[in-house]
N, C-alpha and C. Protein backbone atom coordinates (compact mmCIF):
# COMPACT_ATOMS: atom_id res chain seq x y z
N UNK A 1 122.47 119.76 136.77
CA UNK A 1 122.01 121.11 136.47
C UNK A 1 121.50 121.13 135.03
N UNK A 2 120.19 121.69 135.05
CA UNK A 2 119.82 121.63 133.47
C UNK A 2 120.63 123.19 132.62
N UNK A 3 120.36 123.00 131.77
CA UNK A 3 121.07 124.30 131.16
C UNK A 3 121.04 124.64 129.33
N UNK A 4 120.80 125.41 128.96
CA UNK A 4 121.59 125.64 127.16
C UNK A 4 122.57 125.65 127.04
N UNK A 5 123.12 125.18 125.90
CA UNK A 5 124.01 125.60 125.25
C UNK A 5 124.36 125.36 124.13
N UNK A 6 125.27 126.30 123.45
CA UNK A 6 124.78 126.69 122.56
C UNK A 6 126.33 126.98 121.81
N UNK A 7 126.37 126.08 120.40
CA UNK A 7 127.75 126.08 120.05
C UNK A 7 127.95 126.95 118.91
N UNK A 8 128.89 127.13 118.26
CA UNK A 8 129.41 128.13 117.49
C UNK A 8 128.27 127.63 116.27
N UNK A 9 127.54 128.39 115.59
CA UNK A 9 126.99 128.36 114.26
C UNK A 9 125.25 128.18 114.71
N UNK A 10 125.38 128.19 116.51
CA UNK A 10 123.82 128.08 116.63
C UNK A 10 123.14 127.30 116.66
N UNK A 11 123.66 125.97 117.32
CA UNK A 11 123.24 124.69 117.45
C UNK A 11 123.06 124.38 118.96
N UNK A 12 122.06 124.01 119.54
CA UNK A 12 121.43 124.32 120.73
C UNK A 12 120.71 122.94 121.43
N UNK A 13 121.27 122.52 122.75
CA UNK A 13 121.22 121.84 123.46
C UNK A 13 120.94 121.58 124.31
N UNK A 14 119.66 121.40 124.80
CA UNK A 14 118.93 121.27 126.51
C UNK A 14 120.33 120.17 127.27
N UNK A 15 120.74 120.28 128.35
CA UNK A 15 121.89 119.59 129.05
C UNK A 15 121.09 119.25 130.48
N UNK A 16 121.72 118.21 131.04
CA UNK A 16 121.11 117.65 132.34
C UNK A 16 122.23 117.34 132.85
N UNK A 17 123.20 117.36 134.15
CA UNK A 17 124.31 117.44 134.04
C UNK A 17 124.57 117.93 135.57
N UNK A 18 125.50 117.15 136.35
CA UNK A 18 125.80 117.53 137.64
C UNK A 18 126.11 118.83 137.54
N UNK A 19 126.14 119.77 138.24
CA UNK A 19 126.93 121.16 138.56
C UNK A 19 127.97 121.13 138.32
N UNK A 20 127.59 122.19 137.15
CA UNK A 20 129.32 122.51 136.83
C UNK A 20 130.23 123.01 137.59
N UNK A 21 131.84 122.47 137.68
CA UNK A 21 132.81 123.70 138.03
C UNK A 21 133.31 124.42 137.35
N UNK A 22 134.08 125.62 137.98
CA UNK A 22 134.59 127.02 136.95
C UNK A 22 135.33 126.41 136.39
N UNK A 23 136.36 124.87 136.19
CA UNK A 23 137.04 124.80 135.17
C UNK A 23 135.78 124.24 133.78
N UNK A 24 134.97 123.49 134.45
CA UNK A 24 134.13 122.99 133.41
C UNK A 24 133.66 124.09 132.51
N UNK A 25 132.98 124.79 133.16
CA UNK A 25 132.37 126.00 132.87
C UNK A 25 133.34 126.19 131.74
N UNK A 26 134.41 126.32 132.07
CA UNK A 26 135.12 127.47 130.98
C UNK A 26 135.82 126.29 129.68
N UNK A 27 135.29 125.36 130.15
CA UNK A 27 136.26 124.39 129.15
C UNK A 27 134.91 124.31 127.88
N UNK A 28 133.54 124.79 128.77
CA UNK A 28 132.23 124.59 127.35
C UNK A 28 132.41 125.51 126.73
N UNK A 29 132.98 126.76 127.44
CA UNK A 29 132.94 128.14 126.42
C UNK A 29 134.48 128.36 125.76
N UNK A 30 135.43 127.70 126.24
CA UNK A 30 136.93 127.76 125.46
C UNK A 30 137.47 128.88 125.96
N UNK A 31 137.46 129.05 127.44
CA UNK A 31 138.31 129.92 128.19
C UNK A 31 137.46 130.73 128.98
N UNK A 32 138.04 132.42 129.32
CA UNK A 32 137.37 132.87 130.31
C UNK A 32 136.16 133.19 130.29
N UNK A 33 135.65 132.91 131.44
CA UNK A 33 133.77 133.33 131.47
C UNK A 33 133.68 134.80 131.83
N UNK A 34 132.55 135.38 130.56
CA UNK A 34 132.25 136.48 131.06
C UNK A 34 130.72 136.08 131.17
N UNK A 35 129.97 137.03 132.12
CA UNK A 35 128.63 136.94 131.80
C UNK A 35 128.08 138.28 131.31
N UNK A 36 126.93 137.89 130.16
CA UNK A 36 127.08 139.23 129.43
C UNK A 36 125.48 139.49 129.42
N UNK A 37 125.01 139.20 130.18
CA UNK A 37 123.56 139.23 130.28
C UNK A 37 122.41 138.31 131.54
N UNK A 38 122.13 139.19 132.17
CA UNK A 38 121.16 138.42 133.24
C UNK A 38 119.99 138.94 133.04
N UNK A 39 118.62 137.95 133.75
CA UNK A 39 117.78 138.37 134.31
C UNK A 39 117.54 139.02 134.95
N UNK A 40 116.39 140.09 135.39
CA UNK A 40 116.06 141.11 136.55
C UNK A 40 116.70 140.15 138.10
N UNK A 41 116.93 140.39 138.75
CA UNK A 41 117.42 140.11 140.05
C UNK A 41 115.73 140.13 140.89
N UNK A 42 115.16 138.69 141.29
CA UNK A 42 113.62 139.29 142.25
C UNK A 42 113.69 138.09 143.65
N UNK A 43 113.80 138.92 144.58
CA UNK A 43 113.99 138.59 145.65
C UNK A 43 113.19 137.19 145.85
N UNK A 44 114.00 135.76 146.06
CA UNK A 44 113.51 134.42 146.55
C UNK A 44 113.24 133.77 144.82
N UNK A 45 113.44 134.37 144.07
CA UNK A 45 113.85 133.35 142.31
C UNK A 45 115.16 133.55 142.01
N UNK A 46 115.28 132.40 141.32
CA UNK A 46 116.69 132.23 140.39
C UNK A 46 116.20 133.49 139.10
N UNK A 47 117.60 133.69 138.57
CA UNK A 47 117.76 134.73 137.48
C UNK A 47 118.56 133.60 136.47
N UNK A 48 118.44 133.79 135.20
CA UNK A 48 119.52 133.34 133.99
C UNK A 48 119.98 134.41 133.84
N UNK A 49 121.23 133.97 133.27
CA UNK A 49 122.59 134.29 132.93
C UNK A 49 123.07 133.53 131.41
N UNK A 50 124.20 134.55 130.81
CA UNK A 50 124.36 133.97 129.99
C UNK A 50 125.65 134.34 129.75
N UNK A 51 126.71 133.29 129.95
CA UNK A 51 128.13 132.82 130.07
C UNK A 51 128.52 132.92 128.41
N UNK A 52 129.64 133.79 128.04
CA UNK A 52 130.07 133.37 126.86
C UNK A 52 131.56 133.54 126.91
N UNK A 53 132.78 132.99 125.94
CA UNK A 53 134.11 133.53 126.52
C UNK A 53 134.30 134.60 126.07
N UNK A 54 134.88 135.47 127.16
CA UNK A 54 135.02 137.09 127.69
C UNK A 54 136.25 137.32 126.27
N UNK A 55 137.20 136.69 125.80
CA UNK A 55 137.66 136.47 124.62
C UNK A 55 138.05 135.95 123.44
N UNK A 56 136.11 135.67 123.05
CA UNK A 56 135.76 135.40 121.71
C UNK A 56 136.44 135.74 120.36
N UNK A 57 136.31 137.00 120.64
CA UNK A 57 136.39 138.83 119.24
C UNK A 57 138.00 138.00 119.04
N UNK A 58 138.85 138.50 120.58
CA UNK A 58 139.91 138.22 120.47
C UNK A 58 140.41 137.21 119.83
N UNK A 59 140.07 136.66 120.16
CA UNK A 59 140.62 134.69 119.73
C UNK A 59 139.98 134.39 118.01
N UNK A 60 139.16 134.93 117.71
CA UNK A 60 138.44 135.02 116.78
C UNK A 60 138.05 133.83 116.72
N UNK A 61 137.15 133.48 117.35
CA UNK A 61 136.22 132.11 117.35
C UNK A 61 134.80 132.18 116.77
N UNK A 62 134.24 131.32 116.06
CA UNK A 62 133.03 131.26 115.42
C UNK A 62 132.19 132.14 116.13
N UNK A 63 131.35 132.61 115.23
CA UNK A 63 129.98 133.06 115.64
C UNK A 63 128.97 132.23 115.94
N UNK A 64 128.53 132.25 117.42
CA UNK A 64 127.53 131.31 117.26
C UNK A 64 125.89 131.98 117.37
N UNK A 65 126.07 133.17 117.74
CA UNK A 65 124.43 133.82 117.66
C UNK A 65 124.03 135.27 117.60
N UNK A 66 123.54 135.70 117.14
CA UNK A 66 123.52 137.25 117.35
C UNK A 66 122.47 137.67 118.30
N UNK A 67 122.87 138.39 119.09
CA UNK A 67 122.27 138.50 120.60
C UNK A 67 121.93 140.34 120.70
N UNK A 68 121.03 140.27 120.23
CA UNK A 68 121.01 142.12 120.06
C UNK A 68 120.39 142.65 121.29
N UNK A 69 120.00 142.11 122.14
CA UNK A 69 119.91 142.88 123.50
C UNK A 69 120.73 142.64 124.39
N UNK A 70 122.85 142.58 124.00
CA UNK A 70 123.59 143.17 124.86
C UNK A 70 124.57 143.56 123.57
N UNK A 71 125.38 144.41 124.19
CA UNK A 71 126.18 145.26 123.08
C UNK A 71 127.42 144.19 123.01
N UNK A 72 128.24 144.00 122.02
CA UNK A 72 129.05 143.21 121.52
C UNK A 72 129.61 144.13 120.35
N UNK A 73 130.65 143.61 120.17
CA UNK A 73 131.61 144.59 118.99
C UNK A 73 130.26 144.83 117.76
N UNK A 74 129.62 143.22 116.87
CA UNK A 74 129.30 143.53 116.30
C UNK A 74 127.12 143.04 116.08
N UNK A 75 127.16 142.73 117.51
CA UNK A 75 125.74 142.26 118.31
C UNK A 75 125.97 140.85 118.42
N UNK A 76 127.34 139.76 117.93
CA UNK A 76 127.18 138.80 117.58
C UNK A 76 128.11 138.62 118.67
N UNK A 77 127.59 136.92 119.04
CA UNK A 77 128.24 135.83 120.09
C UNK A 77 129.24 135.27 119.63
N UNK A 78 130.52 134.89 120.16
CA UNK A 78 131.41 133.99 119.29
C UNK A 78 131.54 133.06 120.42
N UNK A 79 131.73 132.03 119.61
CA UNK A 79 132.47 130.64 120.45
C UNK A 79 130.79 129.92 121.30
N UNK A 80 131.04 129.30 122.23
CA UNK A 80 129.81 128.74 122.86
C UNK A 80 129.32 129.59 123.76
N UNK A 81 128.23 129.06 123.56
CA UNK A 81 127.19 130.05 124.89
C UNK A 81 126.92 129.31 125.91
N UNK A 82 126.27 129.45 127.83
CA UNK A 82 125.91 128.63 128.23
C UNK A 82 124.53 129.58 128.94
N UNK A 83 123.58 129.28 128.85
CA UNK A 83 122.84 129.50 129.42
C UNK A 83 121.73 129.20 130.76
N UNK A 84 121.96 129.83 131.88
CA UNK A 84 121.46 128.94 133.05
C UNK A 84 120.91 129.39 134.55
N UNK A 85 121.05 128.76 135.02
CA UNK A 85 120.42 129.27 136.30
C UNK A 85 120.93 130.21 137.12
N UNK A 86 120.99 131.30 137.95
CA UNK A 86 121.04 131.45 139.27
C UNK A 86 120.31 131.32 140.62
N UNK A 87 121.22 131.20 141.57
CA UNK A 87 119.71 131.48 142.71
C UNK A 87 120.45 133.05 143.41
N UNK A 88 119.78 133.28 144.85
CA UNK A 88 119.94 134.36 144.80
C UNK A 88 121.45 134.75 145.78
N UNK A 89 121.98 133.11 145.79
CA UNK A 89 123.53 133.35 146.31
C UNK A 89 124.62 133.34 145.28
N UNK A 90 123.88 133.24 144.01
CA UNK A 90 124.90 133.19 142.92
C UNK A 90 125.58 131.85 142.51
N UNK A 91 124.62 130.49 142.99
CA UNK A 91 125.22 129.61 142.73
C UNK A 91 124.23 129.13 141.73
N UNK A 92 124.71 128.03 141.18
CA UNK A 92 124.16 127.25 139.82
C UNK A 92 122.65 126.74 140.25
N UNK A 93 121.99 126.63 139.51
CA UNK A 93 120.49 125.89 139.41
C UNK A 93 119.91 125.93 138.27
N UNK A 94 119.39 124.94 137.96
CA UNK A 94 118.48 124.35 136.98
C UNK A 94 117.54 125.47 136.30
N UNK A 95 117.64 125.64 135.11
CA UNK A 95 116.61 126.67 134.65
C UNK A 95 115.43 125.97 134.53
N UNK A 96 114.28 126.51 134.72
CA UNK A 96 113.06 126.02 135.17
C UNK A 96 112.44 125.98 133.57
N UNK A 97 111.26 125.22 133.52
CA UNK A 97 110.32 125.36 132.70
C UNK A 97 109.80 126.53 131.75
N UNK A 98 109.31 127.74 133.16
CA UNK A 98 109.10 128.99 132.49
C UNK A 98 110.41 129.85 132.22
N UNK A 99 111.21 129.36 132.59
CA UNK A 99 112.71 130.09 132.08
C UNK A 99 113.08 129.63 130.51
N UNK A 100 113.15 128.45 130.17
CA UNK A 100 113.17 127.63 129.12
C UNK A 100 112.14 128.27 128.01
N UNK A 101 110.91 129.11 128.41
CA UNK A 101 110.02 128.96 127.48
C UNK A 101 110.09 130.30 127.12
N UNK A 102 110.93 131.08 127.86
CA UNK A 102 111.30 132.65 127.23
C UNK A 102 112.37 132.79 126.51
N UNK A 103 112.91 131.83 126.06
CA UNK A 103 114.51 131.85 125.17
C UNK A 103 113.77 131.18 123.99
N UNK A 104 114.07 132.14 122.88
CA UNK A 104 114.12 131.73 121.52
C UNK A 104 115.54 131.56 120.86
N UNK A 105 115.39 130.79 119.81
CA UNK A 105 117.04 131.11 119.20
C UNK A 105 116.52 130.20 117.86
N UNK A 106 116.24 131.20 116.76
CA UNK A 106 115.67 131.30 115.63
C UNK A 106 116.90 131.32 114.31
N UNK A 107 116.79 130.81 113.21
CA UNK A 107 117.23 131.61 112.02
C UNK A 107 116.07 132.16 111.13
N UNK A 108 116.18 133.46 110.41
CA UNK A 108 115.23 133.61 109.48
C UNK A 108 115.61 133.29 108.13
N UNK A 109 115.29 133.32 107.22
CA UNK A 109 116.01 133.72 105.79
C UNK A 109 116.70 134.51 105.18
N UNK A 110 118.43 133.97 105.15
CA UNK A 110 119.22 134.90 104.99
C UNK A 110 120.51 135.11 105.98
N UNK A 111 119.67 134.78 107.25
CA UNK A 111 120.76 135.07 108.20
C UNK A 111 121.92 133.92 108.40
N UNK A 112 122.85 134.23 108.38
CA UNK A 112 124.18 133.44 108.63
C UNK A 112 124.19 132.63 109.42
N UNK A 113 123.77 132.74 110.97
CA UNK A 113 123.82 132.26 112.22
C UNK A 113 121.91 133.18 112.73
N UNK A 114 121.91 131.74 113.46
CA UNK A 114 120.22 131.88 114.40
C UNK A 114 120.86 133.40 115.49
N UNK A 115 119.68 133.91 115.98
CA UNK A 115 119.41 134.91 116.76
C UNK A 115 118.63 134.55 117.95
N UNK A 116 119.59 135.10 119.12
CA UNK A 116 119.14 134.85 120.36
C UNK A 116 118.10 135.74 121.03
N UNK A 117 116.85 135.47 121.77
CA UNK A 117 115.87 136.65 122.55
C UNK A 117 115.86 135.96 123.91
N UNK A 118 115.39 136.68 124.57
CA UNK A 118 115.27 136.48 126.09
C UNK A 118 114.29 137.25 126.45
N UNK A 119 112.80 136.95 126.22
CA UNK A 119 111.18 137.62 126.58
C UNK A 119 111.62 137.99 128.31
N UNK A 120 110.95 139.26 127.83
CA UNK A 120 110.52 139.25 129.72
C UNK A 120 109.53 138.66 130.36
């Protein structure tokens, strides 16, 4: 399964990688998976998703991105991110090419940690 991810401080990783399981899954993000952001849902395509642990804030784990199009205590990601496929049964798949080419994850000058977008 191809996929991002994306570790505490914003360091970012194209992955190639059998299908994950939910323990794997949760062992990249350091516990429980929440997903805190998908793609539109369109009948016969995969959607991305984006897996981060559901208790980051809590645990107080690094920041790894600030993600301002989903609400978060303070817009910011903690701990690892994974970013990736769905299809339309909800199982894992490879993010495609044009999926890949709508994710930015930038720093500007100044900022602490890079910033995550997701183009429509």
């Amino acid at each position: 399964m191809r996929y991002l991810y994306i570790t505490a401080m914003g360091f970012v990783t194209l992955r190639d990688e059998p299908p994950l399981t939910l323990t794997a899954l949760q062992d990249l993000v350091g516990g429980y998976l929440e997903e805190i952001f998908s793609t539109e849902r369109v009948p016969g395509a995969t959607r991305m998703a984006v897996l981060d642990n559901e208790e980051g804030v809590l645990l107080n784990l690094a920041p790894s991105v600030r993600f301002p199009q989903v609400y978060s205590v303070d817009g910011v990601l903690r701990g690892a991110v994974v970013i990736m496929g769905v299809d339309e049964q909800g199982d894992q798949t490879d993010l495609t090419d044009q999926q890949l080419a709508r994710v930015t994850v930038r720093s500007l000058p100044g900022d602490t940690f890079p910033t995550l977008h997701i183009s429509d």
